[in-house]
PDB file of N, CA and C in Angstrom:
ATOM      1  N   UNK A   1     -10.975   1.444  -9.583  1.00  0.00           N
ATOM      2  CA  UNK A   1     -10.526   2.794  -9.838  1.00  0.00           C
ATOM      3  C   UNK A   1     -11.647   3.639 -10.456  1.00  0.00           C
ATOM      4  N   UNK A   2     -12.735   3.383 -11.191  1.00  0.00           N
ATOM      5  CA  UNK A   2     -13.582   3.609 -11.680  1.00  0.00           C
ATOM      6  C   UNK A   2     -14.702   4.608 -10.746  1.00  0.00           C
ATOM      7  N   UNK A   3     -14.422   4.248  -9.252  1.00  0.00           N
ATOM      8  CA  UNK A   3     -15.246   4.981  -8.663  1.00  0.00           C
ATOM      9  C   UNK A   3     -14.670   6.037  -7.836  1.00  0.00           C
ATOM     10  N   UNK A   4     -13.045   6.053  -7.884  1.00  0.00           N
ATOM     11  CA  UNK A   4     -12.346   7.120  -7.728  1.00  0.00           C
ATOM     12  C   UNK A   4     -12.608   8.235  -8.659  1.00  0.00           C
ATOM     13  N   UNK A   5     -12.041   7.690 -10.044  1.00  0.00           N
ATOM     14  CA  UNK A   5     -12.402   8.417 -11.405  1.00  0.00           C
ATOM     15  C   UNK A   5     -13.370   9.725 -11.636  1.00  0.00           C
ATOM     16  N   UNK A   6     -14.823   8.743 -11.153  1.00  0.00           N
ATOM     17  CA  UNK A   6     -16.013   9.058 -11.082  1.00  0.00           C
ATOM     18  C   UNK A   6     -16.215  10.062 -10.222  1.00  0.00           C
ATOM     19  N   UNK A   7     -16.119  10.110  -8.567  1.00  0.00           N
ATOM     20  CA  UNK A   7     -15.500  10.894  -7.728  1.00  0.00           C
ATOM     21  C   UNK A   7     -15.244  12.468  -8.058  1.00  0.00           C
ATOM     22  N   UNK A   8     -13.765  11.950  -9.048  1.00  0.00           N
ATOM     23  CA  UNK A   8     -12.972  13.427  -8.702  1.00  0.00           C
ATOM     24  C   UNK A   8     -13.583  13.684  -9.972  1.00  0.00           C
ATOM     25  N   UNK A   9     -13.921  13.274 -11.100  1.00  0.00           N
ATOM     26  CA  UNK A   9     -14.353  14.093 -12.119  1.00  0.00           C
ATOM     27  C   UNK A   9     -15.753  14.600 -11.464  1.00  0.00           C
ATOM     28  N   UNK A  10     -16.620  14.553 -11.378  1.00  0.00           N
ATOM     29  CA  UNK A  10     -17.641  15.114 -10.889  1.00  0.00           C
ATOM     30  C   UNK A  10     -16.982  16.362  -9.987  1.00  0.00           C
ATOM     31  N   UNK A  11     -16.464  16.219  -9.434  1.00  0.00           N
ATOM     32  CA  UNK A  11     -15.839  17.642  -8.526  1.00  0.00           C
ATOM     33  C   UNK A  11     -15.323  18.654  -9.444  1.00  0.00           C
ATOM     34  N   UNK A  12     -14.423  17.649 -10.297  1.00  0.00           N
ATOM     35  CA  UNK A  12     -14.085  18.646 -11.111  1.00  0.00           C
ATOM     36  C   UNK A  12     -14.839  19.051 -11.947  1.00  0.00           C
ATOM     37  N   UNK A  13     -15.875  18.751 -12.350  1.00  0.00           N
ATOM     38  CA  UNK A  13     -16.968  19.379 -13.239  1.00  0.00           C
ATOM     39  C   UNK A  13     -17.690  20.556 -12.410  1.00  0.00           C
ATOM     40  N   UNK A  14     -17.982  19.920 -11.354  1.00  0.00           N
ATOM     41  CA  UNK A  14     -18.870  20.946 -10.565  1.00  0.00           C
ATOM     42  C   UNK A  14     -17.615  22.392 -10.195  1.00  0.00           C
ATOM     43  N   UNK A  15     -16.648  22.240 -10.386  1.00  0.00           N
ATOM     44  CA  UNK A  15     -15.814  23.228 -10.304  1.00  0.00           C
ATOM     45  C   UNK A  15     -15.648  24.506 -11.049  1.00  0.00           C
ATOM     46  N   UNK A  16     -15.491  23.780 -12.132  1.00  0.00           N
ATOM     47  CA  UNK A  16     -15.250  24.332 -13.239  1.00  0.00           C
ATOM     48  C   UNK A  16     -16.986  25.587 -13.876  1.00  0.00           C
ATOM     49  N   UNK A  17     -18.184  24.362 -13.722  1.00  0.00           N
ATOM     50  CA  UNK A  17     -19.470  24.412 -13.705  1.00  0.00           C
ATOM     51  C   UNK A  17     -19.479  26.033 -12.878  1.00  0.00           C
ATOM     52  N   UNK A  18     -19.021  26.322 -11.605  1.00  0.00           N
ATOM     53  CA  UNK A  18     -19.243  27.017 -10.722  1.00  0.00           C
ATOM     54  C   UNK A  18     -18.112  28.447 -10.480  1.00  0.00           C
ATOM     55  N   UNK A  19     -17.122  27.781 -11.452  1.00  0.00           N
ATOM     56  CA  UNK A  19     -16.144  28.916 -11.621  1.00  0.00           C
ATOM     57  C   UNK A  19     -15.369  28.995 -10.296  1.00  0.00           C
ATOM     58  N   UNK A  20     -15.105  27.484  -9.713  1.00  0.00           N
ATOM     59  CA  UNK A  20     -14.107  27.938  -8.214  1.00  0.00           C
ATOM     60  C   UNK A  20     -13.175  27.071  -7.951  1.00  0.00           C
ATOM     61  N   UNK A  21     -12.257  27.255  -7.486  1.00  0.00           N
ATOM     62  CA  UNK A  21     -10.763  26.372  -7.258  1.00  0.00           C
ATOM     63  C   UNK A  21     -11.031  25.206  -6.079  1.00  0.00           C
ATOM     64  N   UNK A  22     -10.785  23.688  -6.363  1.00  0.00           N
ATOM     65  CA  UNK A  22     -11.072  23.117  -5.276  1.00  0.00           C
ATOM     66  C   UNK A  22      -9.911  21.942  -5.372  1.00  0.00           C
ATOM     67  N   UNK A  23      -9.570  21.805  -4.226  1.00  0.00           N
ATOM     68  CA  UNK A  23      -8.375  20.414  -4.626  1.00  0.00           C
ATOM     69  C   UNK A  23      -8.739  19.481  -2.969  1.00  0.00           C
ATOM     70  N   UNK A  24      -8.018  18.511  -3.549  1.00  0.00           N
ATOM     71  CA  UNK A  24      -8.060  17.494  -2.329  1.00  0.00           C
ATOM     72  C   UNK A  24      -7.271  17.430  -1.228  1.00  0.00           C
ATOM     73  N   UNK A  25      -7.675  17.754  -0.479  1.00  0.00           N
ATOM     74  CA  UNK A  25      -6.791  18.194   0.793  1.00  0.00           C
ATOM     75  C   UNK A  25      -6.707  17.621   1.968  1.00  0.00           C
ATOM     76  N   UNK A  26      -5.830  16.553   1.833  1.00  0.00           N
ATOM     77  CA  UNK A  26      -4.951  15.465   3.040  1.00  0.00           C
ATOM     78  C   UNK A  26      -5.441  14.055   2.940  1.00  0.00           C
ATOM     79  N   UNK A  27      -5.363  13.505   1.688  1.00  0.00           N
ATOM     80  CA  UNK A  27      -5.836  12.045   1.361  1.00  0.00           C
ATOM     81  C   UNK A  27      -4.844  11.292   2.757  1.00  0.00           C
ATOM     82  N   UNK A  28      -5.101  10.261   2.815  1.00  0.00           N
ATOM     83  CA  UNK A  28      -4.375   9.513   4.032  1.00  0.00           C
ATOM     84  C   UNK A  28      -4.709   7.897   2.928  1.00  0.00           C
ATOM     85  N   UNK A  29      -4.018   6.958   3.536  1.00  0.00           N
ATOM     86  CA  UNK A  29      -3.956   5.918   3.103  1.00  0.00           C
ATOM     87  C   UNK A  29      -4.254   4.859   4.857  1.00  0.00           C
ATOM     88  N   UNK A  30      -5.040   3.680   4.605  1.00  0.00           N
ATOM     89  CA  UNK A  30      -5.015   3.139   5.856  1.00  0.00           C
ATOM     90  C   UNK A  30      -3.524   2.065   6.183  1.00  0.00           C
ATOM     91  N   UNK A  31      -2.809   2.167   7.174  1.00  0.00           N
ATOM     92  CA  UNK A  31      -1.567   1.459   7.545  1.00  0.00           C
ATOM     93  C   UNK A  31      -1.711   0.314   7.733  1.00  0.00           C
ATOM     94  N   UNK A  32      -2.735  -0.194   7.913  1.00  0.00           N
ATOM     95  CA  UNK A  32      -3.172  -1.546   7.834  1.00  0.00           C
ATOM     96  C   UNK A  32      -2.935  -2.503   6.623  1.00  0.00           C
ATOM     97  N   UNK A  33      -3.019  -1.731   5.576  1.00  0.00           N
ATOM     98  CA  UNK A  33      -2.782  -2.347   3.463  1.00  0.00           C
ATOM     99  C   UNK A  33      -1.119  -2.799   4.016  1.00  0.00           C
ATOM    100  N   UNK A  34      -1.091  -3.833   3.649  1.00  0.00           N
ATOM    101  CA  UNK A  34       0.287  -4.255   2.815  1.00  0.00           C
ATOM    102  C   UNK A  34       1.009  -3.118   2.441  1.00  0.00           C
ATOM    103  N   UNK A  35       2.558  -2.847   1.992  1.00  0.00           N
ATOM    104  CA  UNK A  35       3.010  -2.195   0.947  1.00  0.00           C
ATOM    105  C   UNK A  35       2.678  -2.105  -0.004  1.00  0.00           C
ATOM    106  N   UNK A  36       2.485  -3.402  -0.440  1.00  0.00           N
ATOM    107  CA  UNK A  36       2.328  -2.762  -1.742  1.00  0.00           C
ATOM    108  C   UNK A  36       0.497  -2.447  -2.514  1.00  0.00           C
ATOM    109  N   UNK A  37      -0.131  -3.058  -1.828  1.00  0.00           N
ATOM    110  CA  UNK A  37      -1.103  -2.285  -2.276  1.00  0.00           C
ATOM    111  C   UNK A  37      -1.468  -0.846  -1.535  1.00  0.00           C
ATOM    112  N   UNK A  38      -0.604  -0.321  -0.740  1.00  0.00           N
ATOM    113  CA  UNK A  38      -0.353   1.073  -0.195  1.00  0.00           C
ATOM    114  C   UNK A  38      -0.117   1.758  -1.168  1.00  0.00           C
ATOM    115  N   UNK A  39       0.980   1.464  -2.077  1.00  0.00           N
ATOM    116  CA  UNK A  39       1.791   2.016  -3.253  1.00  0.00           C
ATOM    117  C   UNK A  39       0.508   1.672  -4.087  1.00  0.00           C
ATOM    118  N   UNK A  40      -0.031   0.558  -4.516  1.00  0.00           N
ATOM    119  CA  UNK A  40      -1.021   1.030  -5.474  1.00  0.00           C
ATOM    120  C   UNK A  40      -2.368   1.834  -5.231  1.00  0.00           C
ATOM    121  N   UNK A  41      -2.559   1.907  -4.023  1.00  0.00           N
ATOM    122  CA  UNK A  41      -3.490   3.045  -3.740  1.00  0.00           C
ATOM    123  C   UNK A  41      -2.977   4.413  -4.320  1.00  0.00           C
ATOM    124  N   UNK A  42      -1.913   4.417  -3.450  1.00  0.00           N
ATOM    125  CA  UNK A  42      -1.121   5.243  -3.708  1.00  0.00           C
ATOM    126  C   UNK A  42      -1.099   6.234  -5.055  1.00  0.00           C
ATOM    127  N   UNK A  43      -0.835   5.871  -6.080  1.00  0.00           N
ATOM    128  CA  UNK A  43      -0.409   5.253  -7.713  1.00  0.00           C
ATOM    129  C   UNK A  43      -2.090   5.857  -8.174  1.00  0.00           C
ATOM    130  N   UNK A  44      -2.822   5.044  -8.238  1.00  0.00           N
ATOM    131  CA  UNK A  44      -4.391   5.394  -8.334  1.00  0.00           C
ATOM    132  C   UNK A  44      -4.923   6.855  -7.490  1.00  0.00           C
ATOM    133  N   UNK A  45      -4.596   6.915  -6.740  1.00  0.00           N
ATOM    134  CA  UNK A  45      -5.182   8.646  -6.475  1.00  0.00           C
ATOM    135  C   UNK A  45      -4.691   9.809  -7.391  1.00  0.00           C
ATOM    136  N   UNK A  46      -2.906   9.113  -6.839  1.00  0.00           N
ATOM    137  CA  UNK A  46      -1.905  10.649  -8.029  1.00  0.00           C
ATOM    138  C   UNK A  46      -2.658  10.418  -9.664  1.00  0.00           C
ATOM    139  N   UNK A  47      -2.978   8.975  -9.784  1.00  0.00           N
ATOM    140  CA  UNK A  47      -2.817   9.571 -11.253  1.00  0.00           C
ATOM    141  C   UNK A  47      -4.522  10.036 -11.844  1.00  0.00           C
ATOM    142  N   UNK A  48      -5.451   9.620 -11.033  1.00  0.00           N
ATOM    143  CA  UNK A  48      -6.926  10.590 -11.123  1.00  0.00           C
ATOM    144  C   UNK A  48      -6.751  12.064 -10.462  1.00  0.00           C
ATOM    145  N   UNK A  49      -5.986  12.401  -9.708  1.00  0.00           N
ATOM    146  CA  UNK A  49      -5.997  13.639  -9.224  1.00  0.00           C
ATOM    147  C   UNK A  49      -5.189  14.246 -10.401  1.00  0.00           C
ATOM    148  N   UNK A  50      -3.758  13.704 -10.750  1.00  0.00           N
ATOM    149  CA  UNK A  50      -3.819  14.562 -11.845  1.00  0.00           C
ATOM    150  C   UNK A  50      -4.327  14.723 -13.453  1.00  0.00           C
ATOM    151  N   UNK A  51      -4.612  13.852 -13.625  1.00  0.00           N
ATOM    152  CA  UNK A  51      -6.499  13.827 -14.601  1.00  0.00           C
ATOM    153  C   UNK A  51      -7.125  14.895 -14.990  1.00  0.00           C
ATOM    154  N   UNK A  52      -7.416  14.895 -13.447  1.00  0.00           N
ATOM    155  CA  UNK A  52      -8.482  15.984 -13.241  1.00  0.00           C
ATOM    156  C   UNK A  52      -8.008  17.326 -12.731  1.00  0.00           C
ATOM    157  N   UNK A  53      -6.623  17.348 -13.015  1.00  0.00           N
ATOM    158  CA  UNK A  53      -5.551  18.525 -12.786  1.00  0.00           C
ATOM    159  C   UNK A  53      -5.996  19.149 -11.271  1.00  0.00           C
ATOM    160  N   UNK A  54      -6.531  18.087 -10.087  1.00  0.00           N
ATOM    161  CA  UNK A  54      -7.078  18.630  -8.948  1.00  0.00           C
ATOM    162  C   UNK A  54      -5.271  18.738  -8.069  1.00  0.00           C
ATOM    163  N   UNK A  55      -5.150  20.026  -7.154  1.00  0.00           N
ATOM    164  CA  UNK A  55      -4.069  19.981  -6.887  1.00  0.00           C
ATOM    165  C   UNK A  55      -4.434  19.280  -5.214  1.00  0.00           C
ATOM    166  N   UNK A  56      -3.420  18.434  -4.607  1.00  0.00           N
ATOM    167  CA  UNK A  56      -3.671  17.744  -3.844  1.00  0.00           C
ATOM    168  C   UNK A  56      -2.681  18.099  -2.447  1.00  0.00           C
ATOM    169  N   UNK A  57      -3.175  17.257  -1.168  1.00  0.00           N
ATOM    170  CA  UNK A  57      -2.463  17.270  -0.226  1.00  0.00           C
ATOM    171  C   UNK A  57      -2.263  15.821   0.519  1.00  0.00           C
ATOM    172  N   UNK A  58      -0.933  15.343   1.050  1.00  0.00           N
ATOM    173  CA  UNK A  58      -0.548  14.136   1.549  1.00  0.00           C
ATOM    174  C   UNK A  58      -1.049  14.461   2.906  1.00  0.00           C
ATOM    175  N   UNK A  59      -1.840  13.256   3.840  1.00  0.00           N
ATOM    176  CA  UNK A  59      -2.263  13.760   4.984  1.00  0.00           C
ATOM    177  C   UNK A  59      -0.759  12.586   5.748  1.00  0.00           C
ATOM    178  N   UNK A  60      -0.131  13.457   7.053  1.00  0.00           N
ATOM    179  CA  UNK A  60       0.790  12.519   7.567  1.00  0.00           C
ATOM    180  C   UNK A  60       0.407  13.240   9.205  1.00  0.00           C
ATOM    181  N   UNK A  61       0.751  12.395   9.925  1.00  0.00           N
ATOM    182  CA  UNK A  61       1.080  12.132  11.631  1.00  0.00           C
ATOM    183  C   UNK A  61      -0.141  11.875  12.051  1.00  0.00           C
ATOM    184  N   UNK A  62      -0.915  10.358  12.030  1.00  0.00           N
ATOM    185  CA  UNK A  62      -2.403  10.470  12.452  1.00  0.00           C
ATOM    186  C   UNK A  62      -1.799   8.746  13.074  1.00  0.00           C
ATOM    187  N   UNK A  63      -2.932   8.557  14.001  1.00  0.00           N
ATOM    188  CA  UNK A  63      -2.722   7.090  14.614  1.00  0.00           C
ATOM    189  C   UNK A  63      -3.204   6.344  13.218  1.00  0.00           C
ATOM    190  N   UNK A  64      -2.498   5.159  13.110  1.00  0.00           N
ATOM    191  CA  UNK A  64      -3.315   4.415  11.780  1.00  0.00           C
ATOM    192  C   UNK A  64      -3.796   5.029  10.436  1.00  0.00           C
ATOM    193  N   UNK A  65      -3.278   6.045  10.786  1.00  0.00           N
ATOM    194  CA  UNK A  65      -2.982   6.837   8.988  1.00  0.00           C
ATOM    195  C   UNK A  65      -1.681   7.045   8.571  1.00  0.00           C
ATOM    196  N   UNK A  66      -1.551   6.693   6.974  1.00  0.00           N
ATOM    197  CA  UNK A  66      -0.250   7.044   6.340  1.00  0.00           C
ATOM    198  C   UNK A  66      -0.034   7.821   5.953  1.00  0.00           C
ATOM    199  N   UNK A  67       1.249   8.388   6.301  1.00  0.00           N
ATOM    200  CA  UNK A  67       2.136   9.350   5.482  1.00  0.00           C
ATOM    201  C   UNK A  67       3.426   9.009   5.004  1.00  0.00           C
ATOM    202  N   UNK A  68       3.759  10.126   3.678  1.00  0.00           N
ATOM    203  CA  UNK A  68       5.475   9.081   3.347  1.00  0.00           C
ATOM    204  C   UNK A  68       6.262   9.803   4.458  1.00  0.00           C
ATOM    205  N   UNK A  69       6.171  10.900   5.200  1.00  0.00           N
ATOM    206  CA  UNK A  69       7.263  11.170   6.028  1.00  0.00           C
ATOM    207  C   UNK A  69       6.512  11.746   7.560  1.00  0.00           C
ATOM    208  N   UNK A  70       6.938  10.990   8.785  1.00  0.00           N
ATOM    209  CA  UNK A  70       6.219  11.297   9.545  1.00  0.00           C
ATOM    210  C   UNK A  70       7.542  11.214  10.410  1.00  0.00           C
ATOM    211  N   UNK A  71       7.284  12.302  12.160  1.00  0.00           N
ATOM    212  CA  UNK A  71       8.146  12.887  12.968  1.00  0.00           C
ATOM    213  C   UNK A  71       8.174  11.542  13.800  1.00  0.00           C
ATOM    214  N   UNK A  72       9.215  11.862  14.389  1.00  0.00           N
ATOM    215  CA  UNK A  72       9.673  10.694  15.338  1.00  0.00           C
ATOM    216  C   UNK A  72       9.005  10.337  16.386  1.00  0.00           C
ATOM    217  N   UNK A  73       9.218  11.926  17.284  1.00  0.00           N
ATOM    218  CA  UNK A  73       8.021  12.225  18.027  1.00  0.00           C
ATOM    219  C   UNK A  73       6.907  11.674  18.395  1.00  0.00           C
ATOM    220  N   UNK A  74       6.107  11.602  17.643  1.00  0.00           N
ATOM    221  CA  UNK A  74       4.899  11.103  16.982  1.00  0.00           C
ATOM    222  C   UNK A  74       4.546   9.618  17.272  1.00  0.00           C
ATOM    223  N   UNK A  75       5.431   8.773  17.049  1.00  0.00           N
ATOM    224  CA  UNK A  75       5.850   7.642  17.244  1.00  0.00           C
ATOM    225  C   UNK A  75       6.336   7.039  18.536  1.00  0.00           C
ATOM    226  N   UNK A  76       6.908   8.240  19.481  1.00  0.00           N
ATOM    227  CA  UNK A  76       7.509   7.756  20.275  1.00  0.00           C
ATOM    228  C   UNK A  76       6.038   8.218  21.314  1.00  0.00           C
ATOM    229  N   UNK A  77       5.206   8.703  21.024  1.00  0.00           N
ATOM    230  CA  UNK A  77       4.255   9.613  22.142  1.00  0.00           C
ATOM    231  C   UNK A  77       2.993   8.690  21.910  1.00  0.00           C
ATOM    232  N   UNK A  78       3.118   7.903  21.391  1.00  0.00           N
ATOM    233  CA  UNK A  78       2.382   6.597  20.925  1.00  0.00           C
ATOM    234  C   UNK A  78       0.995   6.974  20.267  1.00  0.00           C
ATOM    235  N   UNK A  79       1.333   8.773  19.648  1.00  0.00           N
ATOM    236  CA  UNK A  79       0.215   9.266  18.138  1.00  0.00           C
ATOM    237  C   UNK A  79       0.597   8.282  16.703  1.00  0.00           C
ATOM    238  N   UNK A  80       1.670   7.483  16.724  1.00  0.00           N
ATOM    239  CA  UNK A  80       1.750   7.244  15.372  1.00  0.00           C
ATOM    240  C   UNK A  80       1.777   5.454  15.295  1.00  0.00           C
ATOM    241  N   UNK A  81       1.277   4.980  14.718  1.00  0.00           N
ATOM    242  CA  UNK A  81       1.202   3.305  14.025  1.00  0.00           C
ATOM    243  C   UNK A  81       2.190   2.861  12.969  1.00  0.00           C
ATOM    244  N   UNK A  82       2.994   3.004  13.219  1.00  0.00           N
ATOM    245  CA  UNK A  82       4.005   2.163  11.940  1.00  0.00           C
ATOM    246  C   UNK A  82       3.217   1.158  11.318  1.00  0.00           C
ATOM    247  N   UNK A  83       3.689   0.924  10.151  1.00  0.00           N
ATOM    248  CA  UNK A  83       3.101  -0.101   9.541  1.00  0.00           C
ATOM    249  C   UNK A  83       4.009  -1.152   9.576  1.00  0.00           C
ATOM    250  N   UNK A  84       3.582  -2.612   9.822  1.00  0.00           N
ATOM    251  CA  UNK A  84       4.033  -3.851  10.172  1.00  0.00           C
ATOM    252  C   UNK A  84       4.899  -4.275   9.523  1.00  0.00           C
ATOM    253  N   UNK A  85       5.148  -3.668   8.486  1.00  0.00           N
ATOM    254  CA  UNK A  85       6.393  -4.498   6.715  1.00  0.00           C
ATOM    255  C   UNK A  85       7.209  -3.622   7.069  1.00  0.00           C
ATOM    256  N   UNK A  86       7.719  -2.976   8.089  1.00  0.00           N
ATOM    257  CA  UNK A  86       8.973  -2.119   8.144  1.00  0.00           C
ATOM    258  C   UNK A  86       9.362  -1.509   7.142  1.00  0.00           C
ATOM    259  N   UNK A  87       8.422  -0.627   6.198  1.00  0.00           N
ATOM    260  CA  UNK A  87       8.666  -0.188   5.181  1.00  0.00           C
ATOM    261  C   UNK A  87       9.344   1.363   5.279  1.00  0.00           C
ATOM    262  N   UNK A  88       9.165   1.649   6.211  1.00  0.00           N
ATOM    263  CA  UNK A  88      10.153   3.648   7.030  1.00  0.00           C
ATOM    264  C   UNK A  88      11.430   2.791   7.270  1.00  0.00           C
ATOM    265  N   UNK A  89      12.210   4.080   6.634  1.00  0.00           N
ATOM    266  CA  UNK A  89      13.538   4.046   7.037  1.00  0.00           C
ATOM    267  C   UNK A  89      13.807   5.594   8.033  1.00  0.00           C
ATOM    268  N   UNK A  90      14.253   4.891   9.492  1.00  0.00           N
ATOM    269  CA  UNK A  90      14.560   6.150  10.725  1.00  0.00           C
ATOM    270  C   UNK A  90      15.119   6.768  10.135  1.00  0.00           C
ATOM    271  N   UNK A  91      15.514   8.401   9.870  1.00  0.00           N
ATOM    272  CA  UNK A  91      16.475   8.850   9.239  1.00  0.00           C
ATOM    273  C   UNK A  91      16.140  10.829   9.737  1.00  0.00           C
ATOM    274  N   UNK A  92      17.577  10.888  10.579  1.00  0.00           N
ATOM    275  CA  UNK A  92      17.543  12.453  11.231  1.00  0.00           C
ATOM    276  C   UNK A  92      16.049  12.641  12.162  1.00  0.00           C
ATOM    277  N   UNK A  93      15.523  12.157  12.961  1.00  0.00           N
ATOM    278  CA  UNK A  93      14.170  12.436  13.965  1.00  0.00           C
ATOM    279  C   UNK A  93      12.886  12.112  12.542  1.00  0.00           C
ATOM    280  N   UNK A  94      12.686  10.972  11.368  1.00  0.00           N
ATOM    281  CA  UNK A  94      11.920  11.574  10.546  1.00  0.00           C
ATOM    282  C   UNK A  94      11.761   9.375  10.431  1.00  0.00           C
ATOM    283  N   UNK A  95      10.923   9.055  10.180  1.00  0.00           N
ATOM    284  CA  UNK A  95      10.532   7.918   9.505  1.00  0.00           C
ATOM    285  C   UNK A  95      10.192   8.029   8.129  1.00  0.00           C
ATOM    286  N   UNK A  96      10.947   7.452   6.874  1.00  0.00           N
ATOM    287  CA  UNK A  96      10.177   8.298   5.812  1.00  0.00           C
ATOM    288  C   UNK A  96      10.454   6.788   4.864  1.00  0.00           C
ATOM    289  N   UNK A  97       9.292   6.414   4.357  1.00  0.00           N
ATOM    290  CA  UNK A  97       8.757   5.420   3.259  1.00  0.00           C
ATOM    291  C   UNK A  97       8.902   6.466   2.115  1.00  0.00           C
ATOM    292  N   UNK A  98      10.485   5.960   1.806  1.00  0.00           N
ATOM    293  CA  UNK A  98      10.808   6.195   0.590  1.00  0.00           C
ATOM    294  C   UNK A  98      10.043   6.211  -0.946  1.00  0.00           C
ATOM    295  N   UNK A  99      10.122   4.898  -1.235  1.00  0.00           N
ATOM    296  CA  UNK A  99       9.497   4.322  -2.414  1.00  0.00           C
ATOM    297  C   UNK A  99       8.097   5.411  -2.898  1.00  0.00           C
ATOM    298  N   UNK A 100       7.214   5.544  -1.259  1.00  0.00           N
ATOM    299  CA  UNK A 100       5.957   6.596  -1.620  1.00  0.00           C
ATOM    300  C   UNK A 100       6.356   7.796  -1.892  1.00  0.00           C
ATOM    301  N   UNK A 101       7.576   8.445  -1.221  1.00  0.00           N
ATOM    302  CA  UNK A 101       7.612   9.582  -1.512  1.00  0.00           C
ATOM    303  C   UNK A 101       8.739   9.565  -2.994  1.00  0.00           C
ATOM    304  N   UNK A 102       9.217   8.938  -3.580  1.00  0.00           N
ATOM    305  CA  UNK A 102       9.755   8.427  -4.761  1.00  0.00           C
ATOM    306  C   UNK A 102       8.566   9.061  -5.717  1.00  0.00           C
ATOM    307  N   UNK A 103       7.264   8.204  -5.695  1.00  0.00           N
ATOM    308  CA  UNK A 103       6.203   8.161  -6.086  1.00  0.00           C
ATOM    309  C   UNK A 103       5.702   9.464  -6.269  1.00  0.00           C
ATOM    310  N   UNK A 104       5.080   9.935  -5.417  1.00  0.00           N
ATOM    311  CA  UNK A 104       4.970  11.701  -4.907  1.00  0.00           C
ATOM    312  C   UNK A 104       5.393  12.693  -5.499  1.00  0.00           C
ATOM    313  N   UNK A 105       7.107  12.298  -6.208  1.00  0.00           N
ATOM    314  CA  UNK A 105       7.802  13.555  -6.478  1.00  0.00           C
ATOM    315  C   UNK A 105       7.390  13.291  -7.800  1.00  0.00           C
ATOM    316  N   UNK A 106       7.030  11.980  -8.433  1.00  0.00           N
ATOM    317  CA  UNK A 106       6.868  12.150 -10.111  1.00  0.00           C
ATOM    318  C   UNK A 106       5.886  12.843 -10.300  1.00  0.00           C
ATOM    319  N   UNK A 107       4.374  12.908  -9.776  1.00  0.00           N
ATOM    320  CA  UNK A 107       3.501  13.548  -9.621  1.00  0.00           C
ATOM    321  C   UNK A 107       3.482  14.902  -9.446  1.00  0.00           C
ATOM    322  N   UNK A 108       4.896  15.591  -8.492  1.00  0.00           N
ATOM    323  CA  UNK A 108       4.813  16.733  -8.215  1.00  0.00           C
ATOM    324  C   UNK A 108       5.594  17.412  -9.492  1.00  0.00           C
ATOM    325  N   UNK A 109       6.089  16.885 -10.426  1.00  0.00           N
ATOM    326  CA  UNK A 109       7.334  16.994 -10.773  1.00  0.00           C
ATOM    327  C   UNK A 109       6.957  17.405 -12.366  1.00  0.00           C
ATOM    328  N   UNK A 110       5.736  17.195 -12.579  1.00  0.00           N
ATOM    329  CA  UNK A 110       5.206  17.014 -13.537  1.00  0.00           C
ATOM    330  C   UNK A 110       4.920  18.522 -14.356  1.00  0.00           C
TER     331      UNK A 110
END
């Protein structure tokens, strides 16, 4: 985590340094991780991004990239990779890995 840390504080220094607004915009996670070290990736970005009070963006609908809520669509047009632990629950045209977006809202919520 240390070189995440390292990372976003430097941005955020140089930000601040420069007097301009910058946030992270569409982290993705690889679908390949397990659950649960998805969730601790996961876990480790929100809580250096908000650290460094950088405001952030979830990247979702990519082949072999994660999102907590991605279109059905997507999936069916063979743009999207489920991840292997059946961790999406189908729900209204939407696949959505709860638990991450569980995660997500404490962060947003804050």
């Amino acid at each position: 985590m240390d070189t995440m840390e390292n990372y976003f504080k430097y941005w955020r220094n140089w930000a601040d340094e420069h007097n301009v607004k910058i946030m992270c915009n569409e982290f993705s996670i690889p679908m390949a991780l397990p659950k649960t070290e998805r969730m601790a990736y996961l876990k480790s970005i929100l809580e250096v991004l908000d650290a460094n009070k950088l405001p952030w963006a979830v990247h979702c609908e990519r082949v072999e990239g994660w999102g907590p809520i991605v279109l059905e669509h997507e999936q069916e047009n063979g743009k999207l990779v489920l991840s292997p632990d059946n961790s999406y629950v189908h729900q209204n045209g939407y696949y959505i890995d709860q638990p991450a977006l569980d995660l997500i809202k404490e962060y947003t919520s804050k």
